[in-house]
N, C-alpha and C. Protein backbone atom coordinates (compact mmCIF):
# COMPACT_ATOMS: atom_id res chain seq x y z
N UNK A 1 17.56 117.83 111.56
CA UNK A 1 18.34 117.11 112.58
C UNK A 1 19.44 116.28 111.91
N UNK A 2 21.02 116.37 112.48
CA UNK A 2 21.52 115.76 111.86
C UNK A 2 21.47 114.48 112.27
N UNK A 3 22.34 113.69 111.43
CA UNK A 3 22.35 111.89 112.11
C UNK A 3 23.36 111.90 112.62
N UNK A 4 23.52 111.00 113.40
CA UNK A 4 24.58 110.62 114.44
C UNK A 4 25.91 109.87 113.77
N UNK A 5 25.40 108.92 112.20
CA UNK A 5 26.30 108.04 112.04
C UNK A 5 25.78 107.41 111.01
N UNK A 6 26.68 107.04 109.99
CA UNK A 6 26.41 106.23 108.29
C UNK A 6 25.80 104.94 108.89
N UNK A 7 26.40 104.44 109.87
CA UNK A 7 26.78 103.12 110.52
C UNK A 7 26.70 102.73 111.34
N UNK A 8 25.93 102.30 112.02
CA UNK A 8 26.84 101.99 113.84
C UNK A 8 27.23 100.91 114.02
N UNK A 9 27.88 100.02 113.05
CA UNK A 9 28.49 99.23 113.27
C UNK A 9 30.59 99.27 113.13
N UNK A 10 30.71 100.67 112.54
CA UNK A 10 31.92 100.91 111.75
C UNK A 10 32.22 102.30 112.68
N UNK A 11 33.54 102.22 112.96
CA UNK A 11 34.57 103.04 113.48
C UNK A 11 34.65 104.40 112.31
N UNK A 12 33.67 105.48 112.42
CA UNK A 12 33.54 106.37 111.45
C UNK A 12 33.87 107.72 111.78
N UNK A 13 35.23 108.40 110.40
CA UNK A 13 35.89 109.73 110.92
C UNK A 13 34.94 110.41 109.94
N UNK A 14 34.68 111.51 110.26
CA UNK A 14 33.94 112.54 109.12
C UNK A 14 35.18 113.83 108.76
N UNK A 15 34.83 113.98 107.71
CA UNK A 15 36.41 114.82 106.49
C UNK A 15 35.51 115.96 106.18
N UNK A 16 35.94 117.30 106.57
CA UNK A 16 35.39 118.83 105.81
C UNK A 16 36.87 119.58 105.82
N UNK A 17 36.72 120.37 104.59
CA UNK A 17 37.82 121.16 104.46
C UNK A 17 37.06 122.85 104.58
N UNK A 18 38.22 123.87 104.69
CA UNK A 18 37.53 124.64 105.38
C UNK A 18 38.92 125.59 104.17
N UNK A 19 38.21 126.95 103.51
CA UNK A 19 38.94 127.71 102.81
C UNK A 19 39.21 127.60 101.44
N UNK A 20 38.81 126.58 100.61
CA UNK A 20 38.30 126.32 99.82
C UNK A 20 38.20 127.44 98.49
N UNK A 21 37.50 128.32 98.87
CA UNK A 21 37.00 129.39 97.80
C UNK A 21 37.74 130.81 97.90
N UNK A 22 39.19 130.66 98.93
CA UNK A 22 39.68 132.18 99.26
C UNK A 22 40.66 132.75 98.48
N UNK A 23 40.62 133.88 98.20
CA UNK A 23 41.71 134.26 97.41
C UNK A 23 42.87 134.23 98.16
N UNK A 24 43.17 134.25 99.77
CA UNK A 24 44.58 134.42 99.84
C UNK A 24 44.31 132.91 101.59
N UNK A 25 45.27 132.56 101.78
CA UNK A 25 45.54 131.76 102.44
C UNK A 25 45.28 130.45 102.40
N UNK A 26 45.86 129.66 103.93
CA UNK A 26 45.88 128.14 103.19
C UNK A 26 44.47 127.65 103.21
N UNK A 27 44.16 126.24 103.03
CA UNK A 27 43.18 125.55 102.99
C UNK A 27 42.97 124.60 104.36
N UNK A 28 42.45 124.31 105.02
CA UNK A 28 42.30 123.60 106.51
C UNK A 28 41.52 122.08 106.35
N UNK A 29 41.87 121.69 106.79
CA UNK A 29 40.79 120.07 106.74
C UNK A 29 40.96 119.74 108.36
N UNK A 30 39.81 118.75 108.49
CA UNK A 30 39.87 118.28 109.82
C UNK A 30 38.96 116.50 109.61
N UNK A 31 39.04 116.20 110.21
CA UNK A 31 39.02 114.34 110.67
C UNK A 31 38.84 114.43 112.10
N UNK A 32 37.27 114.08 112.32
CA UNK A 32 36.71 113.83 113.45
C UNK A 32 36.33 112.45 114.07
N UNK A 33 36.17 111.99 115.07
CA UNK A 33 35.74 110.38 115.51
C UNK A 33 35.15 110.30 116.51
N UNK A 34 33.58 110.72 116.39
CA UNK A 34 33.08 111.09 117.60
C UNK A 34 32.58 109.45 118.32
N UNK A 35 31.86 109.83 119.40
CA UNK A 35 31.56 108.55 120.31
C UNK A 35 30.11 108.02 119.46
N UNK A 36 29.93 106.68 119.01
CA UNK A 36 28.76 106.39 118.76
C UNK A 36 27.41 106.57 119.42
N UNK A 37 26.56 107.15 118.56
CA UNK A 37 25.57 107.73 119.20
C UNK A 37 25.47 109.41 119.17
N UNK A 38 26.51 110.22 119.08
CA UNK A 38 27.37 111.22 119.60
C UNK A 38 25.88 112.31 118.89
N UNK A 39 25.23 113.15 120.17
CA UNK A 39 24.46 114.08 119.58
C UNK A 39 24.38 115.57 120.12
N UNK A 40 24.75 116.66 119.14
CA UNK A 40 24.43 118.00 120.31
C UNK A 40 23.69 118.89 119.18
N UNK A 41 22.73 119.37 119.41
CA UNK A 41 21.22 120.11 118.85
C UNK A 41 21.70 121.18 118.42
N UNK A 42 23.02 121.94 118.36
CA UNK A 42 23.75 123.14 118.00
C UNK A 42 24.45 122.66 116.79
N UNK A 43 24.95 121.52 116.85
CA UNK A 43 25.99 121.46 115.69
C UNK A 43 25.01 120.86 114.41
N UNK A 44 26.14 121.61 113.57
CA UNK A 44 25.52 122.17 112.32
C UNK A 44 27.08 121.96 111.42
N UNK A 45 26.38 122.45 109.62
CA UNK A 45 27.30 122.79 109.05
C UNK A 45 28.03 124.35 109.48
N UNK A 46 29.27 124.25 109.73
CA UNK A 46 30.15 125.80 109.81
C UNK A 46 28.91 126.51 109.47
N UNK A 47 29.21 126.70 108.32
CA UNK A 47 28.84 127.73 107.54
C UNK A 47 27.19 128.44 107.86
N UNK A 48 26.89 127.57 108.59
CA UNK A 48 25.35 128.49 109.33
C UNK A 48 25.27 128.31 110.74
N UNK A 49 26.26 128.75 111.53
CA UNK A 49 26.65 128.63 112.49
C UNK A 49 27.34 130.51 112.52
N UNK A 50 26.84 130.93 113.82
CA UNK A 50 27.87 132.19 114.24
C UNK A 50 29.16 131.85 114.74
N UNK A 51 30.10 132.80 114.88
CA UNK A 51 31.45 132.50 115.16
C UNK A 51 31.03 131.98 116.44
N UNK A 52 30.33 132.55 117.34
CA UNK A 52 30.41 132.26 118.64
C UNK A 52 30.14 130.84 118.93
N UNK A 53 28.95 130.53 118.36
CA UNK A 53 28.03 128.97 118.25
C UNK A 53 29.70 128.44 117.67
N UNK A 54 30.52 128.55 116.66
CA UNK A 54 31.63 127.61 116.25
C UNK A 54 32.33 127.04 117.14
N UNK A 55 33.26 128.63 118.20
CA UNK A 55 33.86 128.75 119.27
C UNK A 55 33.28 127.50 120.43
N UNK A 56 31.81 127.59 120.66
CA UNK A 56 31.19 126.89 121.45
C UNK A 56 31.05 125.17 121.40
N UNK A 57 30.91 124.85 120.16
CA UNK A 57 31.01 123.84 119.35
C UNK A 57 32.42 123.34 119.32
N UNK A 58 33.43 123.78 119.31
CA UNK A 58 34.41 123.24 119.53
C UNK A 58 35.26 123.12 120.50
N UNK A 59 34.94 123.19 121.39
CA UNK A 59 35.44 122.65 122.61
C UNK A 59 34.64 121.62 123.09
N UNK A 60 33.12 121.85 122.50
CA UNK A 60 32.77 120.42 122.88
C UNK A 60 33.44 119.38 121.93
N UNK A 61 33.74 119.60 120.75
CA UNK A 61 34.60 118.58 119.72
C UNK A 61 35.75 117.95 120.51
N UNK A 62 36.52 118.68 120.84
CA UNK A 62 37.72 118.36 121.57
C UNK A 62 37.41 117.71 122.49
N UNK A 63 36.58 118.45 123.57
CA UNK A 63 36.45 117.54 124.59
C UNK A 63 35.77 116.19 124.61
N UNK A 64 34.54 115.97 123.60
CA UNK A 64 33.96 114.40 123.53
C UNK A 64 34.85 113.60 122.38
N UNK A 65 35.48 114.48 121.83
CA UNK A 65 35.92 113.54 120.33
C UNK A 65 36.81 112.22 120.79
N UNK A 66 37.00 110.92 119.89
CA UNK A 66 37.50 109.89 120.42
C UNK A 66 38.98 110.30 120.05
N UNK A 67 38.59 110.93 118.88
CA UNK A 67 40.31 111.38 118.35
C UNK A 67 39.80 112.37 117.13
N UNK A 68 40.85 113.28 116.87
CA UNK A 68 40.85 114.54 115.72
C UNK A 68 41.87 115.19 115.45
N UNK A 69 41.71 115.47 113.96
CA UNK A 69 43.27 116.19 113.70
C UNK A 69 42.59 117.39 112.92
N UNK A 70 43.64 118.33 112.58
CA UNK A 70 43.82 119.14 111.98
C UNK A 70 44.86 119.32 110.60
N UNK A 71 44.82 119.62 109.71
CA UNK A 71 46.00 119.97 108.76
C UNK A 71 45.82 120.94 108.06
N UNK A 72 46.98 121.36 107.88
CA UNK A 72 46.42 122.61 106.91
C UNK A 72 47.37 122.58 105.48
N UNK A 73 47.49 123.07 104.95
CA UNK A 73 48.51 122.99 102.95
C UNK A 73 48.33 124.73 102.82
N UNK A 74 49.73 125.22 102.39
CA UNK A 74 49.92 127.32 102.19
C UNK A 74 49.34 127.12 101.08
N UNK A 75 49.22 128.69 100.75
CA UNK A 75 49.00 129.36 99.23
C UNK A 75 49.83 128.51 98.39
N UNK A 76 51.11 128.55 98.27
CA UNK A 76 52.10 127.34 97.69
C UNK A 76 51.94 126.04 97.29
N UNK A 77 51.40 125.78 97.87
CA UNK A 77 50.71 124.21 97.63
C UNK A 77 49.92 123.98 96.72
N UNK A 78 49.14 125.04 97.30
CA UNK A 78 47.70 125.23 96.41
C UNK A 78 47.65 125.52 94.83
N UNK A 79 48.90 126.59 94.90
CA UNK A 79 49.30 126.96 93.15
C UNK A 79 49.96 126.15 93.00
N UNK A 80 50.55 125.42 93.36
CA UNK A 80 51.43 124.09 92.65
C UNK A 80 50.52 122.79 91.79
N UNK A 81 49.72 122.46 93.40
CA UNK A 81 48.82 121.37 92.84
C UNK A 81 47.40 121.69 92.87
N UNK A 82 47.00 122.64 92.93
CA UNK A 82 45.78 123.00 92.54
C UNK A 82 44.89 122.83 93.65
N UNK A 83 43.74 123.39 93.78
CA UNK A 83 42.66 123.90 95.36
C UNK A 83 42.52 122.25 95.17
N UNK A 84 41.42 121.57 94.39
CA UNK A 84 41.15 120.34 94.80
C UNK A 84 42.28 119.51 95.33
N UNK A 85 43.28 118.92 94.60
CA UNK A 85 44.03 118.33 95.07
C UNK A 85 44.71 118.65 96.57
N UNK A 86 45.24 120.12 96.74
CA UNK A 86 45.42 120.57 98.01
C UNK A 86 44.14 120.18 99.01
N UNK A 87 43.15 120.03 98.85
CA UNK A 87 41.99 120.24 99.64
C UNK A 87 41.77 118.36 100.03
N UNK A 88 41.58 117.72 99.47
CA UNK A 88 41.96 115.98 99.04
C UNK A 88 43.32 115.94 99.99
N UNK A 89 44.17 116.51 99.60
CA UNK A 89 45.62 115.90 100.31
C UNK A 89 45.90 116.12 101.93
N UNK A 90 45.42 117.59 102.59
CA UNK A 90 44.85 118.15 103.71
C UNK A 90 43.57 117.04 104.93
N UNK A 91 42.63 116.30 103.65
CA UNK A 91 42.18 115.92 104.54
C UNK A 91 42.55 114.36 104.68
N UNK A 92 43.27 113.73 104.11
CA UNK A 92 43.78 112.48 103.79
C UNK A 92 44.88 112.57 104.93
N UNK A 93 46.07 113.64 105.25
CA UNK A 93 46.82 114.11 105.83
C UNK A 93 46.39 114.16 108.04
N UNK A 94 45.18 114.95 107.74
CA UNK A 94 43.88 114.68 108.92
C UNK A 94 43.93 113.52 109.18
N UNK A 95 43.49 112.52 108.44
CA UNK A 95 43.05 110.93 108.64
C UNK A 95 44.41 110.41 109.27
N UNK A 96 45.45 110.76 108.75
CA UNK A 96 46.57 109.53 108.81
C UNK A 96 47.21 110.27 110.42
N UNK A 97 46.71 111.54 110.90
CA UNK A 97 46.71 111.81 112.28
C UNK A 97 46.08 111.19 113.37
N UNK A 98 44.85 110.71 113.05
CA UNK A 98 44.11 110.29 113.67
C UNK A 98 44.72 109.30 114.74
N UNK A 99 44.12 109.42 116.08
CA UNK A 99 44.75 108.17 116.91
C UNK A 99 44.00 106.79 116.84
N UNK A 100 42.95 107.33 116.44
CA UNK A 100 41.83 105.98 116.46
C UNK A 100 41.63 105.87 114.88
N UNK A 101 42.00 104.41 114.24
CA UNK A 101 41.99 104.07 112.97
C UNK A 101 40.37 103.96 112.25
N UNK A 102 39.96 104.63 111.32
CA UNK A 102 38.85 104.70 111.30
C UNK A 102 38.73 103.82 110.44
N UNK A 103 37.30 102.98 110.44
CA UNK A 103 37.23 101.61 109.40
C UNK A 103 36.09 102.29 108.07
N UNK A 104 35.80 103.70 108.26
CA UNK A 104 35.10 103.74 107.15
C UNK A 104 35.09 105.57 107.33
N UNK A 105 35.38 106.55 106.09
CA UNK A 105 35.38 107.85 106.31
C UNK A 105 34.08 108.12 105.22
N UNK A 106 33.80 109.22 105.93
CA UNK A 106 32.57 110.50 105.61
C UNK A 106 33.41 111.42 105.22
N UNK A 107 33.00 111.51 104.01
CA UNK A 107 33.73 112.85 103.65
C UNK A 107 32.76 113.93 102.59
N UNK A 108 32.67 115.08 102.87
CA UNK A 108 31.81 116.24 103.12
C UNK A 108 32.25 116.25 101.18
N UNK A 109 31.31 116.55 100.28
CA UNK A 109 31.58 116.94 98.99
C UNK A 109 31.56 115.74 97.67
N UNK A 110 32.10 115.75 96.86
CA UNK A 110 31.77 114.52 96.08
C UNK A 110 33.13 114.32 95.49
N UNK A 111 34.37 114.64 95.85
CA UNK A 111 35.10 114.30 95.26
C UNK A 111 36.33 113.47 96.90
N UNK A 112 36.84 112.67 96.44
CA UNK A 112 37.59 112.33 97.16
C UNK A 112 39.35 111.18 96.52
N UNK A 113 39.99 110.93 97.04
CA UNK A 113 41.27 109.43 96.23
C UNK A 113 41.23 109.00 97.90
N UNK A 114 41.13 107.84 97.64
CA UNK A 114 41.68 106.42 98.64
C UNK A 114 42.95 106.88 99.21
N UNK A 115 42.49 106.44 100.63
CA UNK A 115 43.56 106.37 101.27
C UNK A 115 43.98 104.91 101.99
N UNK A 116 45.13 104.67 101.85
CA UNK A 116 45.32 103.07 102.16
C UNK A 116 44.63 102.30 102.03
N UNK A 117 43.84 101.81 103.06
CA UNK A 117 43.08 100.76 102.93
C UNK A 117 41.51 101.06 103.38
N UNK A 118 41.15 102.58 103.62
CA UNK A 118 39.97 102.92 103.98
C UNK A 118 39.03 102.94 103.60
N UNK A 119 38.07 102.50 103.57
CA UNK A 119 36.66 102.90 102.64
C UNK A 119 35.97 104.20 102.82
N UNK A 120 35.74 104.78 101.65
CA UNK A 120 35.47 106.11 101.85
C UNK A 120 33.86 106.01 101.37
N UNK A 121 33.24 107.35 101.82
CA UNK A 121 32.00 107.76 101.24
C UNK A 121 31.81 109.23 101.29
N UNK A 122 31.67 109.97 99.98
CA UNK A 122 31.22 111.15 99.19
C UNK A 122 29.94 111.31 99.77
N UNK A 123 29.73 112.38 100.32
CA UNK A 123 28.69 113.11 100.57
C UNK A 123 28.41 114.45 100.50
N UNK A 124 27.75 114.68 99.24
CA UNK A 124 27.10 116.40 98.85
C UNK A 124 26.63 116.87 100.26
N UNK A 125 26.73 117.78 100.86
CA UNK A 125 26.24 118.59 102.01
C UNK A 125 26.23 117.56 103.05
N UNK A 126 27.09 116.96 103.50
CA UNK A 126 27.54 116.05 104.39
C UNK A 126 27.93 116.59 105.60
N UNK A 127 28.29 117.99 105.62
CA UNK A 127 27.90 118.58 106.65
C UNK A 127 26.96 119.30 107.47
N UNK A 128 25.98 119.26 106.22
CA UNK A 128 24.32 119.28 107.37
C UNK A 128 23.91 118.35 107.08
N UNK A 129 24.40 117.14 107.18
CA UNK A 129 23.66 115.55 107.25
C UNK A 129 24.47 114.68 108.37
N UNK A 130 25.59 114.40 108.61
CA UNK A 130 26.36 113.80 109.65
C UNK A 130 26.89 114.64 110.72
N UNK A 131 26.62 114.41 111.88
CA UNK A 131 27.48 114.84 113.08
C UNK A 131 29.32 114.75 112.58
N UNK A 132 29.40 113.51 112.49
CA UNK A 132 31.28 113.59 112.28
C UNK A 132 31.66 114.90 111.49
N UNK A 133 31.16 114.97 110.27
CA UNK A 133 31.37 115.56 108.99
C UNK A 133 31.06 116.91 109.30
N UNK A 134 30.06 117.34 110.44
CA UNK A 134 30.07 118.56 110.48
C UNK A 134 31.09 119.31 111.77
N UNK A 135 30.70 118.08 112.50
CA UNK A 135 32.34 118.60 114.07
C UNK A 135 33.60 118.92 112.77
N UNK A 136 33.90 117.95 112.04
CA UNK A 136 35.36 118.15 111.00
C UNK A 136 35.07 119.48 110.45
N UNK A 137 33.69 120.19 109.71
CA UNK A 137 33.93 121.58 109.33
C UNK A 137 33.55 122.59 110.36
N UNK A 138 33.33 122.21 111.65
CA UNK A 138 33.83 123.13 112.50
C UNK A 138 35.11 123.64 112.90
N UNK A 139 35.56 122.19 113.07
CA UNK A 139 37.32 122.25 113.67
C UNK A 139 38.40 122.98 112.33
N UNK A 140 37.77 122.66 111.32
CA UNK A 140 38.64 123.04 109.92
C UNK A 140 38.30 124.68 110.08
N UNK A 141 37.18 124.72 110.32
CA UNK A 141 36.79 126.31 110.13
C UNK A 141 37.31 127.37 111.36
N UNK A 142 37.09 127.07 112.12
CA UNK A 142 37.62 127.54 113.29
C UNK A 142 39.30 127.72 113.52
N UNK A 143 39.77 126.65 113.18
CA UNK A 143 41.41 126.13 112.84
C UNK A 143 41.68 127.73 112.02
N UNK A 144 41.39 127.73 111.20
CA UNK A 144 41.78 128.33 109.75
C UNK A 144 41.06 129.58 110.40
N UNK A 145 40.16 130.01 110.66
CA UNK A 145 39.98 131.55 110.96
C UNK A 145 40.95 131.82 112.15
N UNK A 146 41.46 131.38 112.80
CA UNK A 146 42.35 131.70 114.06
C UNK A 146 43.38 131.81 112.92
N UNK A 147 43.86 130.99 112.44
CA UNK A 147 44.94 131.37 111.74
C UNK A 147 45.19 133.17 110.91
N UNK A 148 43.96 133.08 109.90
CA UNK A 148 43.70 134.47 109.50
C UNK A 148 43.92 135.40 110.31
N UNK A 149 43.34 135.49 111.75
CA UNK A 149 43.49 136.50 111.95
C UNK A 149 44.32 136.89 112.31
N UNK A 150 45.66 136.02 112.51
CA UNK A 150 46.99 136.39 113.21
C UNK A 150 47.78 137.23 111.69
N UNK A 151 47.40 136.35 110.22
CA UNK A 151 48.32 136.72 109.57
C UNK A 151 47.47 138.37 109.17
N UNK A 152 46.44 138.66 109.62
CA UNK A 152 45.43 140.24 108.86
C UNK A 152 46.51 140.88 109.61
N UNK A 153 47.55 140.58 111.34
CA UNK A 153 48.02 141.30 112.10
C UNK A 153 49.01 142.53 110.98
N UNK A 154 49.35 141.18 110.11
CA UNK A 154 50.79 141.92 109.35
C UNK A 154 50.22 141.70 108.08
N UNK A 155 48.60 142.51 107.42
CA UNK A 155 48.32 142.77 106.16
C UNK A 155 47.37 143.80 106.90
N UNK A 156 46.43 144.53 107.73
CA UNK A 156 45.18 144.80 108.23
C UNK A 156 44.86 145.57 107.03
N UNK A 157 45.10 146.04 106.09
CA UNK A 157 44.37 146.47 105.09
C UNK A 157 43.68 145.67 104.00
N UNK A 158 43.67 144.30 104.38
CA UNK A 158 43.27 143.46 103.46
C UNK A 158 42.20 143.00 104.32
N UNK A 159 41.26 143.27 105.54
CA UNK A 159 40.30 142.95 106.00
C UNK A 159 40.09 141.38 105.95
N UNK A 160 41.50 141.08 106.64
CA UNK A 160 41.04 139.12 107.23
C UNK A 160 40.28 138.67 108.19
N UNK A 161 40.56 139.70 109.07
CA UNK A 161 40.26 139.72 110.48
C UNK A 161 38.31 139.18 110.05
N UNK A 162 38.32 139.88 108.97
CA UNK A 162 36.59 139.70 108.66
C UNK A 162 36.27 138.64 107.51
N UNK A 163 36.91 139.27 106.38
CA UNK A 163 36.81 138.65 105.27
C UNK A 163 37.34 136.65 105.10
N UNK A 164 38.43 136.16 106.20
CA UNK A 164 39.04 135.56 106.00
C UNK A 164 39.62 135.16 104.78
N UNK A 165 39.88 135.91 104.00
CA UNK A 165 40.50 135.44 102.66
C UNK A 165 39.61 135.67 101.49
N UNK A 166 38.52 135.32 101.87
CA UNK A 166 37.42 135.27 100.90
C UNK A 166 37.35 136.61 99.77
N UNK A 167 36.62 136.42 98.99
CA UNK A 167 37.09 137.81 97.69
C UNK A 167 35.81 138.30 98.28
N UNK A 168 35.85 139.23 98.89
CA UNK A 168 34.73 139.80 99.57
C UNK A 168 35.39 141.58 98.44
N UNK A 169 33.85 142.65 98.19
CA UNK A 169 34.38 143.77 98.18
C UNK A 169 35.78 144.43 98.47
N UNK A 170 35.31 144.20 100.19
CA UNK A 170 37.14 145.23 100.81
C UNK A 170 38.25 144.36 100.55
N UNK A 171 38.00 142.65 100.13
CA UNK A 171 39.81 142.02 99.60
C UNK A 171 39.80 142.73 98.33
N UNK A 172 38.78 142.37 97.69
CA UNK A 172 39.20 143.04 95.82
C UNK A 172 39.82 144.49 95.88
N UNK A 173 38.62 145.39 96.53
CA UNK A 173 39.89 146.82 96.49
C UNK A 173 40.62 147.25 96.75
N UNK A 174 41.14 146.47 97.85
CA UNK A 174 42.64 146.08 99.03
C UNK A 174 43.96 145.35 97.82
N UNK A 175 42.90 144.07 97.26
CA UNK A 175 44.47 144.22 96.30
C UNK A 175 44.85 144.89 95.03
N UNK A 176 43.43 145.89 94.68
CA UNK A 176 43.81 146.53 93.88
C UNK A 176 44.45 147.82 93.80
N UNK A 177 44.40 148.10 95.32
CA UNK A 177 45.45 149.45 95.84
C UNK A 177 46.59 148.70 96.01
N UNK A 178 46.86 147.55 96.95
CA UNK A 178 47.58 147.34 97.43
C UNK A 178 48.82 145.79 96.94
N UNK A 179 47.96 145.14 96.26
CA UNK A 179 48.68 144.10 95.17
C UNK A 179 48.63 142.71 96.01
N UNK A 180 49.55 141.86 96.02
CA UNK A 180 49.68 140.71 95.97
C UNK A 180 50.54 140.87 97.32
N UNK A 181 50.20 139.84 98.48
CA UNK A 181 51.22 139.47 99.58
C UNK A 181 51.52 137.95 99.18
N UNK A 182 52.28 137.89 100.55
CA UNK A 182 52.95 136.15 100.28
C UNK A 182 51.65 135.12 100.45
N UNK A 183 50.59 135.42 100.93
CA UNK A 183 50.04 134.57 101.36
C UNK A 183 48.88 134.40 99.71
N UNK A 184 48.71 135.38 98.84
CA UNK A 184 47.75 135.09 97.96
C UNK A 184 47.89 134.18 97.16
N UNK A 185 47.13 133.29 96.73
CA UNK A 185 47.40 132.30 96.02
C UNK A 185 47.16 132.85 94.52
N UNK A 186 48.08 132.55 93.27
CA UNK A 186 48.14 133.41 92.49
C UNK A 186 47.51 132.34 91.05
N UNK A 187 47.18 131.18 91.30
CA UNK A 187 46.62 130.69 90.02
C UNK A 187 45.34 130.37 90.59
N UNK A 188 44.20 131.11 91.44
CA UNK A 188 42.92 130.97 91.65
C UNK A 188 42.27 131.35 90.30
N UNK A 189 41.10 130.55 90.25
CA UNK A 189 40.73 130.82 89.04
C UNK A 189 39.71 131.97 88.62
N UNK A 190 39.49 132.44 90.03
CA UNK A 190 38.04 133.54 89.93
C UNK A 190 38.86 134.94 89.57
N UNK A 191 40.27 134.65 89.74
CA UNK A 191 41.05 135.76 89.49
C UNK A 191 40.46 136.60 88.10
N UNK A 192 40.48 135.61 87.21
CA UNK A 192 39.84 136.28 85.95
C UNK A 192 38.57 136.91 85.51
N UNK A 193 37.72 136.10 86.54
CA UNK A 193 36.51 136.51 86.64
C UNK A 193 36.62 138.08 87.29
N UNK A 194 37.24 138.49 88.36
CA UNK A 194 37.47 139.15 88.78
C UNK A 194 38.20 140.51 88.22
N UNK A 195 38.68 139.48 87.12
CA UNK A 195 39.59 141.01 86.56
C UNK A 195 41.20 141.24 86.90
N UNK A 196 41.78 140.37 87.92
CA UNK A 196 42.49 140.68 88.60
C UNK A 196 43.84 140.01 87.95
N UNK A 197 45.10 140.84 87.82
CA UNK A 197 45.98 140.82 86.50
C UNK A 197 47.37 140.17 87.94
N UNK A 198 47.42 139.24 88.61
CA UNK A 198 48.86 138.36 89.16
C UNK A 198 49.98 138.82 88.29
């Protein structure tokens, strides 16, 4: 069962980024601020959740949330300043959307930098432990697979529509027939692991 809240005394956004580990597209973050107390027996971390349960889950986000953003950072970004930092800057970016100022953030993972004047808190698997933190890697996840599948429209041999980016089998032999689009990010580091010659 998750918890409702670090706090209930503090105005609390929960931070998940969503895309993280893909070989080709951007990275998504989201900043949630649900109602204190805020509980629904479905939500979960993304990631063990069906698309449908996500789909379902987020409209209840939207509709109870006090306030929420979205952001996203391209492939570009990402090879410039690197997945963490892109992933950090995305959800910092989230926060400063927010309509409701949050007096203390949850943020999903263990790495995080200050933002203004917020107090933050690192949390390993923070999205199967907090409600906020896991509505944020719904909305990030959901965000970002809608996106994929518009751009698989104008790659479909690179299997986004499924894979979302991820180095799944059919991406690796997709770019090894087929090479590099605009959207791959070209200083990932599994590239090598992979074999795969940018």
């Amino acid at each position: 069962m998750l918890l409702s809240s670090y706090t209930t005394q503090l105005v609390e956004a929960g931070c998940d980024e969503a895309g993280r580990g893909c070989l080709a597209g951007p990275v998504y973050a989201a900043a949630v601020v649900l109602p204190q107390g805020f509980k629904n027996e479905l939500l979960n971390d993304s990631k063990k959740l069906s698309e449908k349960q996500r789909l379902l889950l987020r409209d209840v986000i939207l509709e109870c949330a006090l306030s929420w953003a979205v952001c996203s950072l391209d492939n570009e970004y990402i090879d410039t300043y690197n997945i963490l930092n892109a992933s950090i800057e995305a959800m910092q970016r989230a926060v400063l959307q927010l309509k409701v100022r949050p007096d203390l953030l949850l943020v999903d993972g263990n790495r995080f930098k200050p933002i203004e004047d917020i107090p933050h808190k690192c949390i390993v698997k923070g999205d199967a432990t907090y409600m906020s933190i896991a509505a944020a890697s719904v909305l990030a996840k959901t965000y970002r697979d809608a996106y994929m599948l518009e751009i698989h429209k104008q790659y479909p041999e690179y299997g986004w529509d499924n894979n979302k980016g991820y180095p799944t089998a059919h991406h690796i032999r997709a770019y090894r027939s087929y090479g590099l689009t605009p959207y791959h990010r070209k200083t990932y580091k599994l590239n090598e692991q992979l074999k795969f010659k940018f």
